[in-house]
PDB file of N, CA and C in Angstrom:
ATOM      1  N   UNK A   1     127.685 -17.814  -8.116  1.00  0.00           N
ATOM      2  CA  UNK A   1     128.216 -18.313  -6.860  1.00  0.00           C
ATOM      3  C   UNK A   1     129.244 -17.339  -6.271  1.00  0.00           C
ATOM      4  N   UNK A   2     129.974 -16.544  -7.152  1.00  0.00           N
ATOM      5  CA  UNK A   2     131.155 -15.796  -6.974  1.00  0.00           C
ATOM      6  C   UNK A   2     130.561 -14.599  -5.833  1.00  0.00           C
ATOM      7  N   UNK A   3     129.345 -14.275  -6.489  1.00  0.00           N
ATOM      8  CA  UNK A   3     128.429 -12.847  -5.844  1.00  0.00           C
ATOM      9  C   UNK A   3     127.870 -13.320  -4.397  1.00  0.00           C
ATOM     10  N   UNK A   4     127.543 -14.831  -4.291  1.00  0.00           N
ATOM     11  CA  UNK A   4     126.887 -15.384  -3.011  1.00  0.00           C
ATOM     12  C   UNK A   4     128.083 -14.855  -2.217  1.00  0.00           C
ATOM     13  N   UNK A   5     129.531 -15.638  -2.577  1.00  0.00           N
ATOM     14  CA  UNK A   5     130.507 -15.761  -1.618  1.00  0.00           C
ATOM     15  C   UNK A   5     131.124 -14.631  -1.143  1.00  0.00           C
ATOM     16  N   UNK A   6     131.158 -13.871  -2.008  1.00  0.00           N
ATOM     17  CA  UNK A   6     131.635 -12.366  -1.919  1.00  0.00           C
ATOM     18  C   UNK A   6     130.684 -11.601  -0.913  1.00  0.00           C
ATOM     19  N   UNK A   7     129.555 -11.554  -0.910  1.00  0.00           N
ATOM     20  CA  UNK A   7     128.316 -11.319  -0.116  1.00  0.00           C
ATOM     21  C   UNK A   7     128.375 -11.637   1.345  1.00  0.00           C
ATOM     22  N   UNK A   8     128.445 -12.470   1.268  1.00  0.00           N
ATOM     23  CA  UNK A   8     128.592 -13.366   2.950  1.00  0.00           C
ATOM     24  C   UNK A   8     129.515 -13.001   3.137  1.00  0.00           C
ATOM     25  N   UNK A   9     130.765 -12.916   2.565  1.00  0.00           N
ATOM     26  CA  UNK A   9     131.861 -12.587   3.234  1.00  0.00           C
ATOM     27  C   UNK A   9     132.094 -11.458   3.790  1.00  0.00           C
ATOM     28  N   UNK A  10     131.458 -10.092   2.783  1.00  0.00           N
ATOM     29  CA  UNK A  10     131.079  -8.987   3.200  1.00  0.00           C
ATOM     30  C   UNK A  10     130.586  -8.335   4.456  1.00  0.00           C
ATOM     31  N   UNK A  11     129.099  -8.718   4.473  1.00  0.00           N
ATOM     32  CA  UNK A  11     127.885  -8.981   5.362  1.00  0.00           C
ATOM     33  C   UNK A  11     128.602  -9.845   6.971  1.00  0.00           C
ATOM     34  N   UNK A  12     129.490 -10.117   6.767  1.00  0.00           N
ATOM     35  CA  UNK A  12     129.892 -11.247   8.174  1.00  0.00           C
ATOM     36  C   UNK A  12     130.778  -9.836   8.853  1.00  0.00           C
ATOM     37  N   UNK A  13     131.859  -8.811   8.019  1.00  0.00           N
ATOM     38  CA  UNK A  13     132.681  -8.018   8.433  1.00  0.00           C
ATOM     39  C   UNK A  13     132.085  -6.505   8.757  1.00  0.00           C
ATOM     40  N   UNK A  14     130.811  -6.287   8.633  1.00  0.00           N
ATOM     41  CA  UNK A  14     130.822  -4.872   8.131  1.00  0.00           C
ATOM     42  C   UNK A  14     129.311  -4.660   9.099  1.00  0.00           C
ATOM     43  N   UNK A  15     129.194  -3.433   9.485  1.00  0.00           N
ATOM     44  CA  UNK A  15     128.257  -3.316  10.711  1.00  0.00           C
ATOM     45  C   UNK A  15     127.099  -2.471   9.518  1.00  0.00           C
ATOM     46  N   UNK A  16     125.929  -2.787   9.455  1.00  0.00           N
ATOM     47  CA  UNK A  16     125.189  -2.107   8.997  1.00  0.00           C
ATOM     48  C   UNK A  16     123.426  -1.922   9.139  1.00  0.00           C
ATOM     49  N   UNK A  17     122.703  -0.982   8.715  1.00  0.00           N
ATOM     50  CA  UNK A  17     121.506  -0.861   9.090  1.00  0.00           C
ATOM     51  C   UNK A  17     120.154  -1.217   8.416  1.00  0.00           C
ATOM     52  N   UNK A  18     120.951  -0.274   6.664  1.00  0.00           N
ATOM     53  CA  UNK A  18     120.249  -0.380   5.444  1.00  0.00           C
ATOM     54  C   UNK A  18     121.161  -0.774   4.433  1.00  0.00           C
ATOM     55  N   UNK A  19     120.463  -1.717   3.152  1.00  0.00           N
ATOM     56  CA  UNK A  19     121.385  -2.039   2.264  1.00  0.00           C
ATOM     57  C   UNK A  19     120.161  -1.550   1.146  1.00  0.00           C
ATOM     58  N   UNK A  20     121.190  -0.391  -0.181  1.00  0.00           N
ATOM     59  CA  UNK A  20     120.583  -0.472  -1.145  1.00  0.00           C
ATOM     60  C   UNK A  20     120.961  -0.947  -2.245  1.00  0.00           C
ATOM     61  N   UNK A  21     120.268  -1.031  -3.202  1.00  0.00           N
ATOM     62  CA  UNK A  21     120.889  -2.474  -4.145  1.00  0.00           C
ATOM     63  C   UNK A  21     119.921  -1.685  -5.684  1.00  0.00           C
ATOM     64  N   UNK A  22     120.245  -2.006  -6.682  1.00  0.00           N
ATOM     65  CA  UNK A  22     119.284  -2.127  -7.774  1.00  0.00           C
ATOM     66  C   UNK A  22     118.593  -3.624  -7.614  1.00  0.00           C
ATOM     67  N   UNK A  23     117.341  -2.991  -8.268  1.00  0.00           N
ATOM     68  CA  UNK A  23     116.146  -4.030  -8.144  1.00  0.00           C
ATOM     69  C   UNK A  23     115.804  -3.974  -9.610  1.00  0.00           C
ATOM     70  N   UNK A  24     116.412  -4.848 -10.742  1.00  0.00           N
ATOM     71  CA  UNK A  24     115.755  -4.821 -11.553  1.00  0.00           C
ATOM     72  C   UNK A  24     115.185  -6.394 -12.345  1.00  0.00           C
ATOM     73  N   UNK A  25     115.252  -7.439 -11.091  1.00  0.00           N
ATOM     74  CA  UNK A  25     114.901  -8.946 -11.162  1.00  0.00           C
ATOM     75  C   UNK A  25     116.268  -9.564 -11.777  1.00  0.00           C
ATOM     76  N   UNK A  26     117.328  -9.499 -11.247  1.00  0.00           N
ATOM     77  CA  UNK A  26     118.641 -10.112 -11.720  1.00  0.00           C
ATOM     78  C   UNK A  26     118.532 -11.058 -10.084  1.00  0.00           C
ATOM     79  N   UNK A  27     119.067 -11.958 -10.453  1.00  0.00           N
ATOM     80  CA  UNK A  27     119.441 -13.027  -9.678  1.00  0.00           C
ATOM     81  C   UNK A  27     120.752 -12.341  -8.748  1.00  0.00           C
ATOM     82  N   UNK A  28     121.886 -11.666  -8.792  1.00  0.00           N
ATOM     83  CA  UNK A  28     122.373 -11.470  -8.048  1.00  0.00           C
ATOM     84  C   UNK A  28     121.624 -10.377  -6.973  1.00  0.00           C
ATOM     85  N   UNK A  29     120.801  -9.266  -7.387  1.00  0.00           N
ATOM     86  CA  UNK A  29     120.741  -8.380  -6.419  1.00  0.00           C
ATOM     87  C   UNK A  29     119.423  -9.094  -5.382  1.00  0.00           C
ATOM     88  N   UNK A  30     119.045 -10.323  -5.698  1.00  0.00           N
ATOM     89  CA  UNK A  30     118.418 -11.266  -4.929  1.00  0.00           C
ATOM     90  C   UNK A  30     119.045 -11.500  -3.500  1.00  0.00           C
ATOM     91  N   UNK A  31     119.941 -12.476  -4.264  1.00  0.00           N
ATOM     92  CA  UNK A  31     121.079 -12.621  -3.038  1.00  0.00           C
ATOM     93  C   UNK A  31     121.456 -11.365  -2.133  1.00  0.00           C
ATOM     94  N   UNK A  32     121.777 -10.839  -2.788  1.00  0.00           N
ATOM     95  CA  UNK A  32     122.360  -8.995  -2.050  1.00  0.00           C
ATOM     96  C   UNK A  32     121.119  -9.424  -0.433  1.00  0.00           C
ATOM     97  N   UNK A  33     119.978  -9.177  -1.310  1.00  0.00           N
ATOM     98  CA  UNK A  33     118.815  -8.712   0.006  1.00  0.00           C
ATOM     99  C   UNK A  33     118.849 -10.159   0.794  1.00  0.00           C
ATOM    100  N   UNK A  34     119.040 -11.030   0.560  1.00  0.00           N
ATOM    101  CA  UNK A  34     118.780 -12.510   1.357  1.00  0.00           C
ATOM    102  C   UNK A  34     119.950 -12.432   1.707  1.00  0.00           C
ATOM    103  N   UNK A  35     121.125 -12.386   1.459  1.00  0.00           N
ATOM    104  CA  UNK A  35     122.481 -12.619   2.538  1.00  0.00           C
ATOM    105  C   UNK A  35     122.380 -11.278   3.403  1.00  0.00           C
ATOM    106  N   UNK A  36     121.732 -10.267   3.293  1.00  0.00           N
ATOM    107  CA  UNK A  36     121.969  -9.268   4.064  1.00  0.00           C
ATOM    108  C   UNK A  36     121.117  -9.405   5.431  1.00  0.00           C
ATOM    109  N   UNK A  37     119.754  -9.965   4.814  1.00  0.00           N
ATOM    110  CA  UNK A  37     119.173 -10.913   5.995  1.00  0.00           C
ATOM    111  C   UNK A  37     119.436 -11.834   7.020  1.00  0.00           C
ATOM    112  N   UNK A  38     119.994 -12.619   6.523  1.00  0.00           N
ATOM    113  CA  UNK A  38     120.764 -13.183   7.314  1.00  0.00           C
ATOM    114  C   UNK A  38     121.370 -13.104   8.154  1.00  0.00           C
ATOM    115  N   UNK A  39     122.410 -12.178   7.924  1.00  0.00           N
ATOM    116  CA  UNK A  39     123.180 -11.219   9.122  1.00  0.00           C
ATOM    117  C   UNK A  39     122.716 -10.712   9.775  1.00  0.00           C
ATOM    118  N   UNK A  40     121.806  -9.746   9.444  1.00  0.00           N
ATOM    119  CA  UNK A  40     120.969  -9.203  10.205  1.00  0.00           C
ATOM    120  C   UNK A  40     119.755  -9.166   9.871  1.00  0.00           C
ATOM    121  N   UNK A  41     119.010  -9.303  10.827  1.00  0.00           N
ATOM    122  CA  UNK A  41     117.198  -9.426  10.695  1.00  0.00           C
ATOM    123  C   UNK A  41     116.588  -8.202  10.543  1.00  0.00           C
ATOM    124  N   UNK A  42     117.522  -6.910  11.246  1.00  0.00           N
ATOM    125  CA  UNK A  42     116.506  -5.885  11.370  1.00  0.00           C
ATOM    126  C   UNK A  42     116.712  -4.989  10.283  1.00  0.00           C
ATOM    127  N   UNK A  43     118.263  -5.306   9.219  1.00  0.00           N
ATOM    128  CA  UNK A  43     118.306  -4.593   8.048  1.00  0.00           C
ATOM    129  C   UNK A  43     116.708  -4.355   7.401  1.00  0.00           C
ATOM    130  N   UNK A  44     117.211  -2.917   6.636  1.00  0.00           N
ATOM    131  CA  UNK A  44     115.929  -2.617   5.817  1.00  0.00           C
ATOM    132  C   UNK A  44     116.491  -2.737   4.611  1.00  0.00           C
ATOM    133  N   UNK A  45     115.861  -3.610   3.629  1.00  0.00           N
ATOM    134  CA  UNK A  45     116.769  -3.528   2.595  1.00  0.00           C
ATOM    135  C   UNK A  45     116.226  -3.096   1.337  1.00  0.00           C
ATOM    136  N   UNK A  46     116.427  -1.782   0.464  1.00  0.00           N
ATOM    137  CA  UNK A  46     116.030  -1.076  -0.284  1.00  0.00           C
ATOM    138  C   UNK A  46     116.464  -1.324  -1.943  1.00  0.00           C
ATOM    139  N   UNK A  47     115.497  -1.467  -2.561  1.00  0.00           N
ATOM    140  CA  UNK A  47     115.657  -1.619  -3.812  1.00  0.00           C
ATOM    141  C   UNK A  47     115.279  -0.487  -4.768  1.00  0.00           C
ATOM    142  N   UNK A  48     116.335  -0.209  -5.815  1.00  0.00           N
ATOM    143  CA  UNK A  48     115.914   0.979  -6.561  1.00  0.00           C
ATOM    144  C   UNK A  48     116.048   0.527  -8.130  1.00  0.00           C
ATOM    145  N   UNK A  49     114.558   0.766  -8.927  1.00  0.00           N
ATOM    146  CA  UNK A  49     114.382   0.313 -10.043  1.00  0.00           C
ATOM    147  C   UNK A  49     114.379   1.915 -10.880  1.00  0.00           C
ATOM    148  N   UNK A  50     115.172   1.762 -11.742  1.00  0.00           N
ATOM    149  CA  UNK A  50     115.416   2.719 -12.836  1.00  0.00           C
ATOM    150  C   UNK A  50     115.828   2.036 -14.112  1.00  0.00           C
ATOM    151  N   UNK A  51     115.499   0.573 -14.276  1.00  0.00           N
ATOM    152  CA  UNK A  51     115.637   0.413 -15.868  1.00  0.00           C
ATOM    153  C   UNK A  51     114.176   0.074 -16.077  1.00  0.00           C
ATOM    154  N   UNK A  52     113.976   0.091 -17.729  1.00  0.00           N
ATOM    155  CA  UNK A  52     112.585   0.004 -18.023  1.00  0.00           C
ATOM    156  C   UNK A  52     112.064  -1.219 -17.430  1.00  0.00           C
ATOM    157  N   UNK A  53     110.825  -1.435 -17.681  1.00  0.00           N
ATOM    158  CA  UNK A  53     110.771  -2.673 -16.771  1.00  0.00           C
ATOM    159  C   UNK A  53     108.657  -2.959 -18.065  1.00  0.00           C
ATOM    160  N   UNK A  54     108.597  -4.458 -18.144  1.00  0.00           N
ATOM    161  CA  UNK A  54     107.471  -4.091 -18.995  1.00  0.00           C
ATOM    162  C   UNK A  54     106.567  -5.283 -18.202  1.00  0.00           C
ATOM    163  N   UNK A  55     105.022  -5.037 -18.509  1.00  0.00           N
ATOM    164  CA  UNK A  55     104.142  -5.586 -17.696  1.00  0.00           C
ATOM    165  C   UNK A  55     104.488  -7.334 -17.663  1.00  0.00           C
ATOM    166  N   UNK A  56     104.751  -7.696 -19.353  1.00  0.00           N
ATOM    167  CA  UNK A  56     105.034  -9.214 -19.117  1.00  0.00           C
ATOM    168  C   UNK A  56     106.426  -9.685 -18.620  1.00  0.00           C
ATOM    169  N   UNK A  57     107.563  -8.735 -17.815  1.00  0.00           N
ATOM    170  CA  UNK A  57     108.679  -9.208 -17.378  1.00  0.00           C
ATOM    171  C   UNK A  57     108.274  -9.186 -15.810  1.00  0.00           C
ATOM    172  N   UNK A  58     108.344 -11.322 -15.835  1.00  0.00           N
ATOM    173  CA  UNK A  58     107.619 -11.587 -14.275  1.00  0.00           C
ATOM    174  C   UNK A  58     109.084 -11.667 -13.349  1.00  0.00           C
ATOM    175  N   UNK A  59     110.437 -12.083 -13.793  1.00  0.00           N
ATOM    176  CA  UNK A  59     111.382 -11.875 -12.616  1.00  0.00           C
ATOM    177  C   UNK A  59     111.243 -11.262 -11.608  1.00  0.00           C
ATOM    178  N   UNK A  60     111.384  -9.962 -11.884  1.00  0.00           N
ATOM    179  CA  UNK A  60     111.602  -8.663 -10.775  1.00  0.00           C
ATOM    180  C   UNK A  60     110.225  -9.377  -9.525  1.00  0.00           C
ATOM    181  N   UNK A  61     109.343  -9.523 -10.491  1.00  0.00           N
ATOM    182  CA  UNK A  61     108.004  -9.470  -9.547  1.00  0.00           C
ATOM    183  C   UNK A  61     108.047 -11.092  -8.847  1.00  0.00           C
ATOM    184  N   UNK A  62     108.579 -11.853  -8.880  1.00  0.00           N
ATOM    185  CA  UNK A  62     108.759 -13.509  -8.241  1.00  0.00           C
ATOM    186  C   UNK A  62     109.689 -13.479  -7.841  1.00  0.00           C
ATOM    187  N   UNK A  63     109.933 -14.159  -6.662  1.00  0.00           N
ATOM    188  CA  UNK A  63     111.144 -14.734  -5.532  1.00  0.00           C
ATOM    189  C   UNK A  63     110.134 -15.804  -4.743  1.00  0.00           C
ATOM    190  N   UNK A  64     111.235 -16.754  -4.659  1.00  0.00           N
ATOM    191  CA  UNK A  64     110.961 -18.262  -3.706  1.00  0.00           C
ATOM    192  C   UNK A  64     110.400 -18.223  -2.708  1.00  0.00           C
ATOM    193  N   UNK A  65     111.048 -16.579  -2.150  1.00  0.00           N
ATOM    194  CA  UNK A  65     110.583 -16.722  -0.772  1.00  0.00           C
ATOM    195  C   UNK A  65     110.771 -14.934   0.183  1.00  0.00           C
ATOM    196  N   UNK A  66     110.624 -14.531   1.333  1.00  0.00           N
ATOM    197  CA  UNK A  66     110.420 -13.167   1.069  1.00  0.00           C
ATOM    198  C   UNK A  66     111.722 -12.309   1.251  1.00  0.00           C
ATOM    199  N   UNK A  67     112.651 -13.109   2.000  1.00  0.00           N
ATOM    200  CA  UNK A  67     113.911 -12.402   2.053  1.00  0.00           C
ATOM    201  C   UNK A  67     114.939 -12.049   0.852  1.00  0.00           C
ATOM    202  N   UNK A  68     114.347 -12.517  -0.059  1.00  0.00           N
ATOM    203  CA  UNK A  68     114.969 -12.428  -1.470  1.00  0.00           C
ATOM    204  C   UNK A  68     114.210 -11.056  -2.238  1.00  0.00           C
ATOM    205  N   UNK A  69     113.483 -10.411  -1.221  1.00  0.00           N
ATOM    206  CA  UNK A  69     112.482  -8.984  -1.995  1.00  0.00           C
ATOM    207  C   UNK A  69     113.019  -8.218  -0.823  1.00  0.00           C
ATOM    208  N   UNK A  70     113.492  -6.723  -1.381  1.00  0.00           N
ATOM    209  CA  UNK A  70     113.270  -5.653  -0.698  1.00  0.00           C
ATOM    210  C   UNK A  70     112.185  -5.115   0.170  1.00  0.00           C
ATOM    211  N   UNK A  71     112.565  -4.598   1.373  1.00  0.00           N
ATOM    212  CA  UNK A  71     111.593  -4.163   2.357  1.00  0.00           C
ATOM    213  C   UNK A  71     110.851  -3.047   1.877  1.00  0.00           C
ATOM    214  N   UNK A  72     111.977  -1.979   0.885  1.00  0.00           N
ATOM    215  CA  UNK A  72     111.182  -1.022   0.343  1.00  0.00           C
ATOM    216  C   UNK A  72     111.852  -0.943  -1.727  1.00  0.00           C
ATOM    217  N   UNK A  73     110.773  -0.158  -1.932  1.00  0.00           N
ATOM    218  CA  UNK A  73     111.286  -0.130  -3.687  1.00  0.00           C
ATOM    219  C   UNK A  73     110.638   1.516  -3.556  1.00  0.00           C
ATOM    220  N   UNK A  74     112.190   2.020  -4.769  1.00  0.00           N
ATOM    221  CA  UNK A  74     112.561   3.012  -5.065  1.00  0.00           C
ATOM    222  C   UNK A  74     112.241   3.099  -6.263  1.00  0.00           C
ATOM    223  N   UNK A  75     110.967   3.636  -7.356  1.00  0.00           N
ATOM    224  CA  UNK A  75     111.166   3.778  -8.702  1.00  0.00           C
ATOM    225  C   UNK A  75     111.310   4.849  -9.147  1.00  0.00           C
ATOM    226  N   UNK A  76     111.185   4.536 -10.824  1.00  0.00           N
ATOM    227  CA  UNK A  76     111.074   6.094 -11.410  1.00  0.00           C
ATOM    228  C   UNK A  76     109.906   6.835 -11.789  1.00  0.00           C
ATOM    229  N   UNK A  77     108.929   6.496 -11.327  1.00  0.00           N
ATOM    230  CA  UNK A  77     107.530   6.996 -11.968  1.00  0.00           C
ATOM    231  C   UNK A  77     106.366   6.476 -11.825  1.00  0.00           C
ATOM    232  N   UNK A  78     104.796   7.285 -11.802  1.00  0.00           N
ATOM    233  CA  UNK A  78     103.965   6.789 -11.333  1.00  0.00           C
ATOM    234  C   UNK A  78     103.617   5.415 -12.128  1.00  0.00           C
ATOM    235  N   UNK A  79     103.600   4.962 -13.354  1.00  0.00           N
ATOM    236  CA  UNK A  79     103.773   3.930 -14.275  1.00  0.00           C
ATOM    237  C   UNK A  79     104.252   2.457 -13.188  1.00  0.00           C
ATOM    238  N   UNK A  80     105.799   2.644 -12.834  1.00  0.00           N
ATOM    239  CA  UNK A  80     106.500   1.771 -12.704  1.00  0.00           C
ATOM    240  C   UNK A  80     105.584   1.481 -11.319  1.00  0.00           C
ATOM    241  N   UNK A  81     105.455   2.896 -10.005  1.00  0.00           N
ATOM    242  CA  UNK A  81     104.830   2.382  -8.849  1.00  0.00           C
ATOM    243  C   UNK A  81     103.544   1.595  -8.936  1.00  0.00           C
ATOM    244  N   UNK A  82     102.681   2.093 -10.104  1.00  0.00           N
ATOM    245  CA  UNK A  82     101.343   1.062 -10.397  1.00  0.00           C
ATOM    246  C   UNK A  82     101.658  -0.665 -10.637  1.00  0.00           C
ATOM    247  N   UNK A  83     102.630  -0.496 -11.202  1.00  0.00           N
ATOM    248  CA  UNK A  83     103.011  -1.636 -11.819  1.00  0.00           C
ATOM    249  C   UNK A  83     103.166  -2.608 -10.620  1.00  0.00           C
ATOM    250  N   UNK A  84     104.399  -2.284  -9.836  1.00  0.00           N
ATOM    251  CA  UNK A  84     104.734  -3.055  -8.740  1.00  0.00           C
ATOM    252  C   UNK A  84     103.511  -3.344  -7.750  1.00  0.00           C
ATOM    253  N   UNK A  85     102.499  -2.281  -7.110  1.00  0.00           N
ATOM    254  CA  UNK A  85     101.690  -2.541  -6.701  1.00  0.00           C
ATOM    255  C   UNK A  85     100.657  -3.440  -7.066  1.00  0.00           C
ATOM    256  N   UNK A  86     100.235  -3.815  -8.281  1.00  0.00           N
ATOM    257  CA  UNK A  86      99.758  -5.022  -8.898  1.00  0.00           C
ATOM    258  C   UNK A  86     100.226  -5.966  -8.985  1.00  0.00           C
ATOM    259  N   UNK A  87     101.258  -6.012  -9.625  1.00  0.00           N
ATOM    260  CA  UNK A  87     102.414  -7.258  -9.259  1.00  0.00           C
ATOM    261  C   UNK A  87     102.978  -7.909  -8.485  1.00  0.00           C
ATOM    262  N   UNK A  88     103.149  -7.484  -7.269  1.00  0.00           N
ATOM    263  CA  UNK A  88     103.944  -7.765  -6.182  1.00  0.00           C
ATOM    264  C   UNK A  88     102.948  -8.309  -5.109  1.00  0.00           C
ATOM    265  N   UNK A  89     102.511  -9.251  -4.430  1.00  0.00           N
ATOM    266  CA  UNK A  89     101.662  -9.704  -3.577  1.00  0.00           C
ATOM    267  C   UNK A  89     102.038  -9.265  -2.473  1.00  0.00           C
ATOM    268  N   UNK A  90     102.983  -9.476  -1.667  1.00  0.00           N
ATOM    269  CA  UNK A  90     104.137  -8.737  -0.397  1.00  0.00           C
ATOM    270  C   UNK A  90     103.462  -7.603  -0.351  1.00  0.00           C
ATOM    271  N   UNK A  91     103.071  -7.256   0.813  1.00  0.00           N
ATOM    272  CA  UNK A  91     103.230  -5.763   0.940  1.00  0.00           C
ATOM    273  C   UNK A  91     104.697  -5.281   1.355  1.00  0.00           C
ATOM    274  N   UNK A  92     104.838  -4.293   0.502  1.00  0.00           N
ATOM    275  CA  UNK A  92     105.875  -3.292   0.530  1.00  0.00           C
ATOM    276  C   UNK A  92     105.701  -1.891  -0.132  1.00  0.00           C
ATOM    277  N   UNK A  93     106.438  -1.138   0.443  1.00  0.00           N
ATOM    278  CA  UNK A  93     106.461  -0.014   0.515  1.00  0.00           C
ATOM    279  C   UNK A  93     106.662   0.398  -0.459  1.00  0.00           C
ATOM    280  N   UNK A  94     106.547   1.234  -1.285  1.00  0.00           N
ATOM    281  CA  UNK A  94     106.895   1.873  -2.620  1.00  0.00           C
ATOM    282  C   UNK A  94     106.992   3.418  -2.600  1.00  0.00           C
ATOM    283  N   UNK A  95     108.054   3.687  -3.185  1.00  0.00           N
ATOM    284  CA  UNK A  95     108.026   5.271  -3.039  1.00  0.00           C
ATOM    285  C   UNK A  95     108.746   5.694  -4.975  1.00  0.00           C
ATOM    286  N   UNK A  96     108.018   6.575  -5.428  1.00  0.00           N
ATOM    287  CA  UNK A  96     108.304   7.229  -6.805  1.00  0.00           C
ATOM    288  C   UNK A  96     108.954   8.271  -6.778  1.00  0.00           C
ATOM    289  N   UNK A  97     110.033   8.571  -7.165  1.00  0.00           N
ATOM    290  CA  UNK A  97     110.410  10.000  -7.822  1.00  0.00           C
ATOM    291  C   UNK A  97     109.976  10.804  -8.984  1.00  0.00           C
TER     292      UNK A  97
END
């Protein structure tokens, strides 16, 4: 609740375009992308996955609803981009380093 309130409170003061966040299916960096929505509609909001991540961990890949998923995902490797692309129903963008 601490991260919701802190969030909004943020997001209400601060002028912005893009928000990037780690994406590694934690419940706070959820919120991050859905309160940033809120504020603004036309944010792009970018998620970057660099911890391991394994085929049967479904978090990352489920949210309620779509403002709670990044517009785009940042990984580390062709592995992880296969992964998400199977997983993820949403189209979104994916880009690998």
């Amino acid at each position: 609740m601490k991260t919701y309130y802190q969030c909004k409170k943020l997001f209400k003061k601060i002028s912005y375009d893009n928000v990037i966040c780690t994406f590694e299916g934690f419940n706070f960096e959820k919120i991050v992308f859905e309160i940033s929505k809120y504020y603004n509609k036309k944010v792009i909001n970018i998620g970057y996955q660099h911890a391991p991540i394994f085929d049967t961990y479904y978090n990352i890949f489920q949210a309620p609803k779509n403002d709670f998923f990044p517009d785009k995902i940042l990984t580390t490797g062709k592995y992880y981009s296969k992964l998400f692309k199977k997983k993820i129903k949403k189209k979104i963008k994916i880009y690998e380093f």
